[in-house]
PDB file of N, CA and C in Angstrom:
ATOM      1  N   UNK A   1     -46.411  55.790  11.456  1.00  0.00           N
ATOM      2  CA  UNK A   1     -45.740  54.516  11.565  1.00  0.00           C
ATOM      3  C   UNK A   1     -45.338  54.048  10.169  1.00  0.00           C
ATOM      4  N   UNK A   2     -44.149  53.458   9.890  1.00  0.00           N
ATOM      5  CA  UNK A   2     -43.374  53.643   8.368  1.00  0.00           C
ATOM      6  C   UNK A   2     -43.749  51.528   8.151  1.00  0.00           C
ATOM      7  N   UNK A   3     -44.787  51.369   7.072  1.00  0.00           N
ATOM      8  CA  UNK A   3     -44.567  50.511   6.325  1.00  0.00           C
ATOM      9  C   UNK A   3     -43.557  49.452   6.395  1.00  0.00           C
ATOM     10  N   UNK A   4     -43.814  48.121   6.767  1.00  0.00           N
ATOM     11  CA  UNK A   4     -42.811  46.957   7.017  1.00  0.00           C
ATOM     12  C   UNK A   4     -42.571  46.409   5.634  1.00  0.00           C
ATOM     13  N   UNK A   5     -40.904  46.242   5.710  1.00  0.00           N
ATOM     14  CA  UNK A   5     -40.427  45.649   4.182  1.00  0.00           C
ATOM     15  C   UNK A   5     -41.518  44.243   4.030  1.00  0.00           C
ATOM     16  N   UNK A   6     -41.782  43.575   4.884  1.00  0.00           N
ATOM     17  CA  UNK A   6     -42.238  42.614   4.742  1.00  0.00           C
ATOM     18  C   UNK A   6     -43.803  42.616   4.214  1.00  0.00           C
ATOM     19  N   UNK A   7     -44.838  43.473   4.877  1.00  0.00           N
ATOM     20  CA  UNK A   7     -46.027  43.354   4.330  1.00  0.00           C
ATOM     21  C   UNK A   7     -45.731  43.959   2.989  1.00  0.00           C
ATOM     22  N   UNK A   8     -45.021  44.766   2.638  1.00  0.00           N
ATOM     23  CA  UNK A   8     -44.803  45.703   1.278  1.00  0.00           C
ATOM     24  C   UNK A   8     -44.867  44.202   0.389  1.00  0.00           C
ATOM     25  N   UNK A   9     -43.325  43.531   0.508  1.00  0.00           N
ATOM     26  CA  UNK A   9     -43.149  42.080   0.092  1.00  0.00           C
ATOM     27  C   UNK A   9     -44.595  41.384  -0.279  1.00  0.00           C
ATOM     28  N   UNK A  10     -45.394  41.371   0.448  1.00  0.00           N
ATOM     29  CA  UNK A  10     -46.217  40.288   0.523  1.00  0.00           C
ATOM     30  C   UNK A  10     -47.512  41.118  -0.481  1.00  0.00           C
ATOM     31  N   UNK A  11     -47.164  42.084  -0.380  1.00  0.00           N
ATOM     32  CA  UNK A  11     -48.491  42.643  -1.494  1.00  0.00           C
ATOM     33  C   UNK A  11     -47.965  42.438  -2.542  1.00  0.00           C
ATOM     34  N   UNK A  12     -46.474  42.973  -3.109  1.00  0.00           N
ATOM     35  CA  UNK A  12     -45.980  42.894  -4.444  1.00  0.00           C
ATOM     36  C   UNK A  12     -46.224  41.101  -4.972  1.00  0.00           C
ATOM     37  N   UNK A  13     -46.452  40.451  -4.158  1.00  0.00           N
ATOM     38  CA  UNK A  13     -46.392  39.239  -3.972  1.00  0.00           C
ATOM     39  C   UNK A  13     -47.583  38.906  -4.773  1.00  0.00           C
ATOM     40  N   UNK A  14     -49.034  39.634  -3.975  1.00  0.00           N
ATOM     41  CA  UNK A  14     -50.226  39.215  -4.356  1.00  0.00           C
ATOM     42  C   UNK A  14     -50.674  40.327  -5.346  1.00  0.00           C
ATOM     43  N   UNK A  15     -50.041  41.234  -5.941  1.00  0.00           N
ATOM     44  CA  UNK A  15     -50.223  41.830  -7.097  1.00  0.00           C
ATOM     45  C   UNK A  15     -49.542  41.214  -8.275  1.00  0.00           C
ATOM     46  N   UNK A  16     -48.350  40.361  -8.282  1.00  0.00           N
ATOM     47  CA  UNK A  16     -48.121  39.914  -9.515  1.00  0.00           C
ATOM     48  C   UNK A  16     -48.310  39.748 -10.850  1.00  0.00           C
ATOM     49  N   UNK A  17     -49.583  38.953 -10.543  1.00  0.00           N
ATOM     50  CA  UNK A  17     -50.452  38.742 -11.833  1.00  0.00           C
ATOM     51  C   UNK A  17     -51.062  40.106 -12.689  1.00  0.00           C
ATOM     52  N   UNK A  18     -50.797  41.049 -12.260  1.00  0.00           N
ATOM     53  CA  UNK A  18     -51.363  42.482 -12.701  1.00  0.00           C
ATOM     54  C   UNK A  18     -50.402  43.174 -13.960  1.00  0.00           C
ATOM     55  N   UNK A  19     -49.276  42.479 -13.485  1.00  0.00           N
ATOM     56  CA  UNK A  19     -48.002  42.887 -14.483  1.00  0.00           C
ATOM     57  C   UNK A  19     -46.896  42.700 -13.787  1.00  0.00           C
ATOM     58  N   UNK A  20     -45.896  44.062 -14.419  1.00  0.00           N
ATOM     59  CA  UNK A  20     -44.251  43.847 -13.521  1.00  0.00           C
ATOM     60  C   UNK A  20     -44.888  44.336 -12.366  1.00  0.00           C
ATOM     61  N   UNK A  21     -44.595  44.251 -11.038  1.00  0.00           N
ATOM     62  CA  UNK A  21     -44.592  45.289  -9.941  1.00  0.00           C
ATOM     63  C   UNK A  21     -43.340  45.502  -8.922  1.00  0.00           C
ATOM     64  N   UNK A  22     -43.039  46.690  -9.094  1.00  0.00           N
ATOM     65  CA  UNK A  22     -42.302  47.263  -8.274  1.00  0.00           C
ATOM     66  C   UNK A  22     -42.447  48.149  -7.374  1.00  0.00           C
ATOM     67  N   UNK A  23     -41.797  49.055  -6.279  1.00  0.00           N
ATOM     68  CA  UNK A  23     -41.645  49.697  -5.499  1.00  0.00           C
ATOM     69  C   UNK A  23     -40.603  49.877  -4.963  1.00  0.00           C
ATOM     70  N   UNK A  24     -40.562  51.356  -4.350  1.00  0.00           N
ATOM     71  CA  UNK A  24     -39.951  52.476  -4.303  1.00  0.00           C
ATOM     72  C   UNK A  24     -39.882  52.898  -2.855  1.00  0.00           C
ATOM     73  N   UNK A  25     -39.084  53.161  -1.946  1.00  0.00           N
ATOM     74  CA  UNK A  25     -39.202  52.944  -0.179  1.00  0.00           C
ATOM     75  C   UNK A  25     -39.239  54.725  -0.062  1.00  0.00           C
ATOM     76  N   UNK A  26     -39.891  55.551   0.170  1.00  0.00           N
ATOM     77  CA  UNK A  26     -39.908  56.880   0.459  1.00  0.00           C
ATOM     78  C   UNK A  26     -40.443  57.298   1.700  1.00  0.00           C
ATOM     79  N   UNK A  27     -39.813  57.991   2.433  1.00  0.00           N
ATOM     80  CA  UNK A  27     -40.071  58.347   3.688  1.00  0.00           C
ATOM     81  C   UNK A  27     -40.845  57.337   4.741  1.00  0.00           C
ATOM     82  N   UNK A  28     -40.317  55.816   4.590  1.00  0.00           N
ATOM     83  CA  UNK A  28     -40.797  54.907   5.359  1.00  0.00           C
ATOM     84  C   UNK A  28     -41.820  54.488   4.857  1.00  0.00           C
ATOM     85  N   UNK A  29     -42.618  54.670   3.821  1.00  0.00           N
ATOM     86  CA  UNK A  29     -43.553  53.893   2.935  1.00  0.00           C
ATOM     87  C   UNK A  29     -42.894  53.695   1.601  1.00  0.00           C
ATOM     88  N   UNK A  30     -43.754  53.258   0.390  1.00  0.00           N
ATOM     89  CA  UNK A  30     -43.832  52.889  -0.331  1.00  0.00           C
ATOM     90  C   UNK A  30     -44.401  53.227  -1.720  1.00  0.00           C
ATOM     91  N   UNK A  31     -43.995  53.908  -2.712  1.00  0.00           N
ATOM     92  CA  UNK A  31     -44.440  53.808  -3.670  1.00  0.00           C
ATOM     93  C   UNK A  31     -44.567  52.594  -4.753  1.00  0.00           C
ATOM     94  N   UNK A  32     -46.009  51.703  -5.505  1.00  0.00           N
ATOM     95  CA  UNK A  32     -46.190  51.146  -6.026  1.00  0.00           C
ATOM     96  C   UNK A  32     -46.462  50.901  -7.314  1.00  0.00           C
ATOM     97  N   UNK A  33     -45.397  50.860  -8.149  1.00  0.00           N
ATOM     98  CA  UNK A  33     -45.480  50.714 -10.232  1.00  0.00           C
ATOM     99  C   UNK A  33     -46.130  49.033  -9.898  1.00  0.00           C
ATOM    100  N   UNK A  34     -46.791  49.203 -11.611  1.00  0.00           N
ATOM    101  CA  UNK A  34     -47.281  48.012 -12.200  1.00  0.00           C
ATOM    102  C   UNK A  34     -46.840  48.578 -13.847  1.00  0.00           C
ATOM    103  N   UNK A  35     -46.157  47.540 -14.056  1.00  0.00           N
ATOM    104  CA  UNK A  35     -45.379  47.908 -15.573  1.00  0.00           C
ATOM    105  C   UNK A  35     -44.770  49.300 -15.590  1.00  0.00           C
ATOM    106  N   UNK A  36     -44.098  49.960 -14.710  1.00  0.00           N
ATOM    107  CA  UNK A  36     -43.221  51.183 -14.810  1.00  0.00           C
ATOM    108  C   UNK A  36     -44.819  52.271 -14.379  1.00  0.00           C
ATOM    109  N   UNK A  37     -45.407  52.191 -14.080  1.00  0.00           N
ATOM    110  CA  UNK A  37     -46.420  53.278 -13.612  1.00  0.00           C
ATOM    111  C   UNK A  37     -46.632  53.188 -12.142  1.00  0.00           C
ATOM    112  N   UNK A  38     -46.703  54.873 -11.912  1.00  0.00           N
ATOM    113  CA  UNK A  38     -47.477  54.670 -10.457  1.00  0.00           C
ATOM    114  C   UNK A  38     -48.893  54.368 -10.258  1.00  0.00           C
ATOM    115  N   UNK A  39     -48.888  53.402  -9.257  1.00  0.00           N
ATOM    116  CA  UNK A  39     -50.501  53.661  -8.928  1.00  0.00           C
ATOM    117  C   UNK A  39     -51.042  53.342  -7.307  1.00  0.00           C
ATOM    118  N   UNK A  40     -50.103  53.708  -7.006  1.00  0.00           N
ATOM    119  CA  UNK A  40     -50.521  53.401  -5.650  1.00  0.00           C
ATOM    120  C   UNK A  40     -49.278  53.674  -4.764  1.00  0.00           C
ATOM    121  N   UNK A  41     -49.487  53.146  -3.166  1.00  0.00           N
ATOM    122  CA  UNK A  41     -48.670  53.397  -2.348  1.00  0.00           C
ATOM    123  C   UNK A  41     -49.362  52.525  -1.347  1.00  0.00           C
ATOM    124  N   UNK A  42     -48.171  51.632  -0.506  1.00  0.00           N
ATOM    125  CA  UNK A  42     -48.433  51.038   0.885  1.00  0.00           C
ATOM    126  C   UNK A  42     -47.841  52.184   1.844  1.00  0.00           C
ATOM    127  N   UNK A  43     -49.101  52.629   2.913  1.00  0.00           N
ATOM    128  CA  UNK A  43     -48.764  53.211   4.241  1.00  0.00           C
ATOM    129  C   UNK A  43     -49.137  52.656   5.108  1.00  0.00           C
ATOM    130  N   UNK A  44     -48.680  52.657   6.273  1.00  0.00           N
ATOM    131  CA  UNK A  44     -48.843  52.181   7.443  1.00  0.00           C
ATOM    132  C   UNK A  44     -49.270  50.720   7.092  1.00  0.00           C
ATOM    133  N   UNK A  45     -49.101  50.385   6.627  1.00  0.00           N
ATOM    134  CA  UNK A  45     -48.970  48.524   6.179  1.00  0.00           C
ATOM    135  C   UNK A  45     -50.787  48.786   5.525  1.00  0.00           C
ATOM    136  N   UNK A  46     -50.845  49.334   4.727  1.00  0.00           N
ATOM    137  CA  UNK A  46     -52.203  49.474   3.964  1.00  0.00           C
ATOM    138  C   UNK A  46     -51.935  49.784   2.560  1.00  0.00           C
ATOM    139  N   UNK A  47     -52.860  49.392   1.959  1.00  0.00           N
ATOM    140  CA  UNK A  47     -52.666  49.228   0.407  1.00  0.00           C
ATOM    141  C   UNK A  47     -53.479  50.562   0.012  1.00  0.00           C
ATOM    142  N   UNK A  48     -53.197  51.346  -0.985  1.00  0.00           N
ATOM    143  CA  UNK A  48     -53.992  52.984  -1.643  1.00  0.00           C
ATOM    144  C   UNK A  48     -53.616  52.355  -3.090  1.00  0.00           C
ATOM    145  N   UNK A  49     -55.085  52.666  -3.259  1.00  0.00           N
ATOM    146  CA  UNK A  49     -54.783  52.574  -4.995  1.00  0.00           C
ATOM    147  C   UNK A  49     -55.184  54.239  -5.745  1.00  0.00           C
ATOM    148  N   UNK A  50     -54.600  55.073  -6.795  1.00  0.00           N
ATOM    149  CA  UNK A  50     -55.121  56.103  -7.313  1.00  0.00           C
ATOM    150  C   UNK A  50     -56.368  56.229  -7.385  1.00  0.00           C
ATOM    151  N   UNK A  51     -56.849  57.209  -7.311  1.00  0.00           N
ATOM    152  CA  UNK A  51     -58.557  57.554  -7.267  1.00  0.00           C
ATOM    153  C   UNK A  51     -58.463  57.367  -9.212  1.00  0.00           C
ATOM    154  N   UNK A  52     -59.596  56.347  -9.568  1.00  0.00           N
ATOM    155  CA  UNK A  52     -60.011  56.544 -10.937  1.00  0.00           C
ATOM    156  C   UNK A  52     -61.375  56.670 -11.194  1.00  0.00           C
ATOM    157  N   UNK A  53     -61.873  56.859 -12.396  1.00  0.00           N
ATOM    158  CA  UNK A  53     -63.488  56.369 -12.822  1.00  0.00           C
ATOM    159  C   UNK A  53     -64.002  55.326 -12.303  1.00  0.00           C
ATOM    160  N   UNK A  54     -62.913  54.343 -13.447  1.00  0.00           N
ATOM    161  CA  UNK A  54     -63.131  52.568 -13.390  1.00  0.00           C
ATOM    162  C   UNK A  54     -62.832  51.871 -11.898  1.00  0.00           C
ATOM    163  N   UNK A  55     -62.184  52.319 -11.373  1.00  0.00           N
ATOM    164  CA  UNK A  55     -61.766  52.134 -10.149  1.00  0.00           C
ATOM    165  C   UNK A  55     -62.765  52.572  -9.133  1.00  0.00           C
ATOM    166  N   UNK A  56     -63.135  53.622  -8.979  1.00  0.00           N
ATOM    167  CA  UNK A  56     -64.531  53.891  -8.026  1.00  0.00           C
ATOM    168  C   UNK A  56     -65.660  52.750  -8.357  1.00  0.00           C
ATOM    169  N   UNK A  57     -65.847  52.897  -9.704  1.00  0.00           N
ATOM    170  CA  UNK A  57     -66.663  51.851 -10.697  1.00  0.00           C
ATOM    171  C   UNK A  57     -66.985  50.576  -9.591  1.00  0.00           C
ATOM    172  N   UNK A  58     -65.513  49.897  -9.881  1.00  0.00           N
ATOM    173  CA  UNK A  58     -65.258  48.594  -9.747  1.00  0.00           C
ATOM    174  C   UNK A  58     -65.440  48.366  -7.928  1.00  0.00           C
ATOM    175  N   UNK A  59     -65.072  49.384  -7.584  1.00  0.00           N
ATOM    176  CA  UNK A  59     -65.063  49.386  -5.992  1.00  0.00           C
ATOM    177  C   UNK A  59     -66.454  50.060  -5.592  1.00  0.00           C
ATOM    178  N   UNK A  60     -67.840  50.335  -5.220  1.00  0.00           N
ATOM    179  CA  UNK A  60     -68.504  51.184  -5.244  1.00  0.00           C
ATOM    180  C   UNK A  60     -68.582  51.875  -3.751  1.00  0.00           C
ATOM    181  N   UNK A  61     -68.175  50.699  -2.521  1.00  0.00           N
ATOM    182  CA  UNK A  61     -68.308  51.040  -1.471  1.00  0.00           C
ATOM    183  C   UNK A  61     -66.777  50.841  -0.319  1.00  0.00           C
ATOM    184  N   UNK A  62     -66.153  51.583  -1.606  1.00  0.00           N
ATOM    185  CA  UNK A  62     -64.487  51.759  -1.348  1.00  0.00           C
ATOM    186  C   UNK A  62     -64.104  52.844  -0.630  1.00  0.00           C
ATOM    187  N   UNK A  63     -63.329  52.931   0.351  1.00  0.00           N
ATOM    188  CA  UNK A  63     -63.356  53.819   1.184  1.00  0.00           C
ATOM    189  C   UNK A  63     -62.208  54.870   0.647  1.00  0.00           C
ATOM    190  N   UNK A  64     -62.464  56.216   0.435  1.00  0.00           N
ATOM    191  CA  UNK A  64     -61.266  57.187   0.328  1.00  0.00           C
ATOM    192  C   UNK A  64     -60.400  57.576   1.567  1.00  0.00           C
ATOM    193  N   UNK A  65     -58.877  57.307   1.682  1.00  0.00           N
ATOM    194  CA  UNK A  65     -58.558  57.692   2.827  1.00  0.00           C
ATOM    195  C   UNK A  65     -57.413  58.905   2.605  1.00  0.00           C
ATOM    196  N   UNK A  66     -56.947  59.600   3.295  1.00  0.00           N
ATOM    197  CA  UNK A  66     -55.668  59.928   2.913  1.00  0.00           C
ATOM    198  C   UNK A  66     -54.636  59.137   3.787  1.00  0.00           C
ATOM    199  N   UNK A  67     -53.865  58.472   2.473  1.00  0.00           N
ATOM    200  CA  UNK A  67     -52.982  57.255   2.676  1.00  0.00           C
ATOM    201  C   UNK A  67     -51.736  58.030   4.048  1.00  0.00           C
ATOM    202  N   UNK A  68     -51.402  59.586   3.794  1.00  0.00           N
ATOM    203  CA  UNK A  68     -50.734  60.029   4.729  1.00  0.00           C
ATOM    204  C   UNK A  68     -50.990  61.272   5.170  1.00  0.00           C
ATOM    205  N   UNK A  69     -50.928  61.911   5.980  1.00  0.00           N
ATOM    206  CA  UNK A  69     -50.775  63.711   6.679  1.00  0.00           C
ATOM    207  C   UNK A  69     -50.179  64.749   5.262  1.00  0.00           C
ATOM    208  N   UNK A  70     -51.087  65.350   4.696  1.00  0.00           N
ATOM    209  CA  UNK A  70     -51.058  66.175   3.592  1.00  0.00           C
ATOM    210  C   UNK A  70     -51.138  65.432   2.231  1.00  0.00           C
ATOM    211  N   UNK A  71     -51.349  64.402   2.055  1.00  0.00           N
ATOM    212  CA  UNK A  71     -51.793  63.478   0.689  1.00  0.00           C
ATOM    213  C   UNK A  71     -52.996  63.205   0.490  1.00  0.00           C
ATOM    214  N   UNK A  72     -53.528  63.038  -0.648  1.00  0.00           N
ATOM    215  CA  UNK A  72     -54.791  63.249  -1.695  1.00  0.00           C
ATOM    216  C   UNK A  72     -54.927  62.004  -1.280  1.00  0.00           C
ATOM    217  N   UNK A  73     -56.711  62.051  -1.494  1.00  0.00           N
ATOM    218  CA  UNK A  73     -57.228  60.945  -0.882  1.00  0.00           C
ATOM    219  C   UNK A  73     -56.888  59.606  -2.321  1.00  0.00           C
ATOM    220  N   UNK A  74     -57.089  58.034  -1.658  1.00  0.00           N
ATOM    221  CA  UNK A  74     -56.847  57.148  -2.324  1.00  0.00           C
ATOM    222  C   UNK A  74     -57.682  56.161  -2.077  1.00  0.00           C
ATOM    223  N   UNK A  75     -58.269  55.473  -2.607  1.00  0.00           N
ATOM    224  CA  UNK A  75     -59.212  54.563  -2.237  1.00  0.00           C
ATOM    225  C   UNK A  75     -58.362  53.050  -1.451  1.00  0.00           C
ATOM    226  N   UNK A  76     -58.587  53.065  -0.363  1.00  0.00           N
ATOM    227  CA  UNK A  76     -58.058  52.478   0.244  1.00  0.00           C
ATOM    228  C   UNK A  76     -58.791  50.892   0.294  1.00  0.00           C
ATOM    229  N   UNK A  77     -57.410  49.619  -0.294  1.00  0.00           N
ATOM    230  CA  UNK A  77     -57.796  48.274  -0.747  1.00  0.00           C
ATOM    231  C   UNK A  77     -57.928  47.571   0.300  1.00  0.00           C
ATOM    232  N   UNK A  78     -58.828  46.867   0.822  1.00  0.00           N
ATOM    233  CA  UNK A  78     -59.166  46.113   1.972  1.00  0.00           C
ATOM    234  C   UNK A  78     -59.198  44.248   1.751  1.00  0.00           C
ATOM    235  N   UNK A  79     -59.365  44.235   0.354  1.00  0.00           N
ATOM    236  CA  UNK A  79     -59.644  42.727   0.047  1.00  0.00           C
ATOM    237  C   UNK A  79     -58.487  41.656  -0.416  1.00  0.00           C
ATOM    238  N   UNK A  80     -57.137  42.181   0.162  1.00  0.00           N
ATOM    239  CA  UNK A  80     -56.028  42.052   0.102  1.00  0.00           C
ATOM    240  C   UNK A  80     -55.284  39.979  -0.125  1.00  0.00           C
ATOM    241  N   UNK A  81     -56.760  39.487   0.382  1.00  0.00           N
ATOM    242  CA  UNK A  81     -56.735  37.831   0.051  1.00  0.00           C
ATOM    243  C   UNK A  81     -57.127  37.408  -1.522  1.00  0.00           C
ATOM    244  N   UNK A  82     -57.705  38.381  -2.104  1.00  0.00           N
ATOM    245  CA  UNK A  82     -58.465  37.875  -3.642  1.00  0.00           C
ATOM    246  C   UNK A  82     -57.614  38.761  -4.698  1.00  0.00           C
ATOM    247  N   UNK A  83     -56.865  37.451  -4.695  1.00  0.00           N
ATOM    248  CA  UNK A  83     -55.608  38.130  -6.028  1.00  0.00           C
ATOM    249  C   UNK A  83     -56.511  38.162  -7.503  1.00  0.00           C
ATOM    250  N   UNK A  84     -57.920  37.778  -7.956  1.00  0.00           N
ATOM    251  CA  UNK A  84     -58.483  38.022  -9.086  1.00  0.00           C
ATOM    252  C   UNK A  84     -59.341  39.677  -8.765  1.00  0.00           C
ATOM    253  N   UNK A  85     -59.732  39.767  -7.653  1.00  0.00           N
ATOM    254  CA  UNK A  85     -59.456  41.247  -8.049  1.00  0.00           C
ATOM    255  C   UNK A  85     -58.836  42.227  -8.090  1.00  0.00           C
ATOM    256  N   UNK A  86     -57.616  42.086  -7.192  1.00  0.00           N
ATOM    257  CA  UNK A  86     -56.606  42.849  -7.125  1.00  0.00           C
ATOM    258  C   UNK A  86     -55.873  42.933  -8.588  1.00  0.00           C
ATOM    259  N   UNK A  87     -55.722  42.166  -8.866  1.00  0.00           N
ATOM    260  CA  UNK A  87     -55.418  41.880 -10.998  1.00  0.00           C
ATOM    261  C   UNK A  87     -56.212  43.135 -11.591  1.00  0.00           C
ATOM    262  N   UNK A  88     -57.441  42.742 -11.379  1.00  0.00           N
ATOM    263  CA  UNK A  88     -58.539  43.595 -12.283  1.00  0.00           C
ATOM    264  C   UNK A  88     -58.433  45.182 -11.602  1.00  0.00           C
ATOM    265  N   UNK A  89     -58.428  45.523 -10.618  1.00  0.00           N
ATOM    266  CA  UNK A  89     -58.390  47.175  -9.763  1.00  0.00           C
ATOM    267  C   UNK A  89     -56.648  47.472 -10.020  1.00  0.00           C
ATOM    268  N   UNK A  90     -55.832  46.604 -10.199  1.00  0.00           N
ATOM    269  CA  UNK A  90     -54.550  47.192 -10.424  1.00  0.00           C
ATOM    270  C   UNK A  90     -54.577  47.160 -12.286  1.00  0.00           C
ATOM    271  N   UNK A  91     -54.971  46.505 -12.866  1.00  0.00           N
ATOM    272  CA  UNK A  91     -55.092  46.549 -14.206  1.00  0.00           C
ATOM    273  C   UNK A  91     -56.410  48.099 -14.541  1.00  0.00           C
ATOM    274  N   UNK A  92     -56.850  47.753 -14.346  1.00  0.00           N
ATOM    275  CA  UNK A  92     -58.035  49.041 -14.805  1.00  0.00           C
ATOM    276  C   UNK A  92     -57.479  50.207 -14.339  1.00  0.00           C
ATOM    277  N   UNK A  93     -57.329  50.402 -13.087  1.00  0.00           N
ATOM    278  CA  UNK A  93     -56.417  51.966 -12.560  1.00  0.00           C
ATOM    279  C   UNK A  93     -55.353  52.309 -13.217  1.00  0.00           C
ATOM    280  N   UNK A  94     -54.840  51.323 -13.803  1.00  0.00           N
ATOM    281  CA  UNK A  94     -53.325  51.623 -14.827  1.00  0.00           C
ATOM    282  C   UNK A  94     -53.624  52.124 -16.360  1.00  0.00           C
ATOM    283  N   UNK A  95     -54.820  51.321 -16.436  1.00  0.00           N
ATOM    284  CA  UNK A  95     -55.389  51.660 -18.191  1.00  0.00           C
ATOM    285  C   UNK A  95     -55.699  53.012 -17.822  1.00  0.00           C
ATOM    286  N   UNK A  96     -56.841  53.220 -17.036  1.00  0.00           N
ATOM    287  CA  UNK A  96     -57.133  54.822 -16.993  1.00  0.00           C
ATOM    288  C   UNK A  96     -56.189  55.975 -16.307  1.00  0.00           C
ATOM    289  N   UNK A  97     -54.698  55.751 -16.248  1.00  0.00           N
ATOM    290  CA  UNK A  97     -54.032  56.992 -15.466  1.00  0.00           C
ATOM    291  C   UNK A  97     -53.085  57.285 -16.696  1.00  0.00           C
ATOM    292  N   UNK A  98     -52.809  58.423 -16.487  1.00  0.00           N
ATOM    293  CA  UNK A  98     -51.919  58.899 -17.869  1.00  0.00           C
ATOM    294  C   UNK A  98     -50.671  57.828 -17.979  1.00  0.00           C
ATOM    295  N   UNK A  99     -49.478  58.161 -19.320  1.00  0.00           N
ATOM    296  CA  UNK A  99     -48.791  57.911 -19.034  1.00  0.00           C
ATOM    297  C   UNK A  99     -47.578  58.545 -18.344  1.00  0.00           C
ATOM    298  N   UNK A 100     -46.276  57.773 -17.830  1.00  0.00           N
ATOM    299  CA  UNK A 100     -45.816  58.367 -17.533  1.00  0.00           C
ATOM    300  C   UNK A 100     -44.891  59.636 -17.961  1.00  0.00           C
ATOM    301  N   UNK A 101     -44.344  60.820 -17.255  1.00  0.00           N
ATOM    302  CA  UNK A 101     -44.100  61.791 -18.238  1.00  0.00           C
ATOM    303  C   UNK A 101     -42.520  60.887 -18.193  1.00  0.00           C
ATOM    304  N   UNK A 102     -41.958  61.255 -19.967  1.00  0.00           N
ATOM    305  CA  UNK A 102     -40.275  60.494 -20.474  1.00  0.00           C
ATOM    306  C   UNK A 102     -39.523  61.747 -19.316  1.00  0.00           C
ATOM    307  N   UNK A 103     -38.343  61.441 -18.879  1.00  0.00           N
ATOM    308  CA  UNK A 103     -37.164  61.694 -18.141  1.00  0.00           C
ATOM    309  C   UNK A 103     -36.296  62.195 -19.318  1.00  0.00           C
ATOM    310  N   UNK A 104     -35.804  63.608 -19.496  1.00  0.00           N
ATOM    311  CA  UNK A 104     -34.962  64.236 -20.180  1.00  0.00           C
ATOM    312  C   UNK A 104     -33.470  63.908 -19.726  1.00  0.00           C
TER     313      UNK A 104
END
């Protein structure tokens, strides 16, 4: 089931404070930047953040799901009302993921 423009909307909404955030509509979901990085993806109207250190850390009893049929598991965000931690799990997952590779 493909991701509604609208819940997508409403997360970029309550991620704000984390930085820029954007997204990317791919095969009926969503890929999710914070300041030009990936780190996540909305599927099926659910929030995946990248598997990190700090991020397992911060989450301890965070569930890994695979966000879709042949994709790496993602710790899947459930607390989708508390924009002070969503700040802090979208800020920390971004410090610890590489950067992105430059476009030739």
């Amino acid at each position: 089931m493909a991701s509604s423009p609208e819940f997508m909307q409403s997360v970029a909404a309550l991620l704000e404070d984390a930085g820029t955030i954007t997204y990317r509509k791919m095969f009926g979901e969503y890929c999710v930047y914070c300041d030009g990085k990936l780190f996540g993806c909305v599927c099926d109207d659910r929030l995946f953040v990248k598997i990190t250190e700090p991020g397992k850390a911060f989450m301890p009893d965070g569930k890994l799901e695979l966000p879709y049929e042949g994709g790496k598991p993602m710790l899947r965000v459930e607390r989708l009302e508390d924009r002070a931690f969503l700040k802090k799990l979208v800020r920390m997952t971004c410090e610890a993921l590489p950067e992105p590779k430059k476009k030739r």
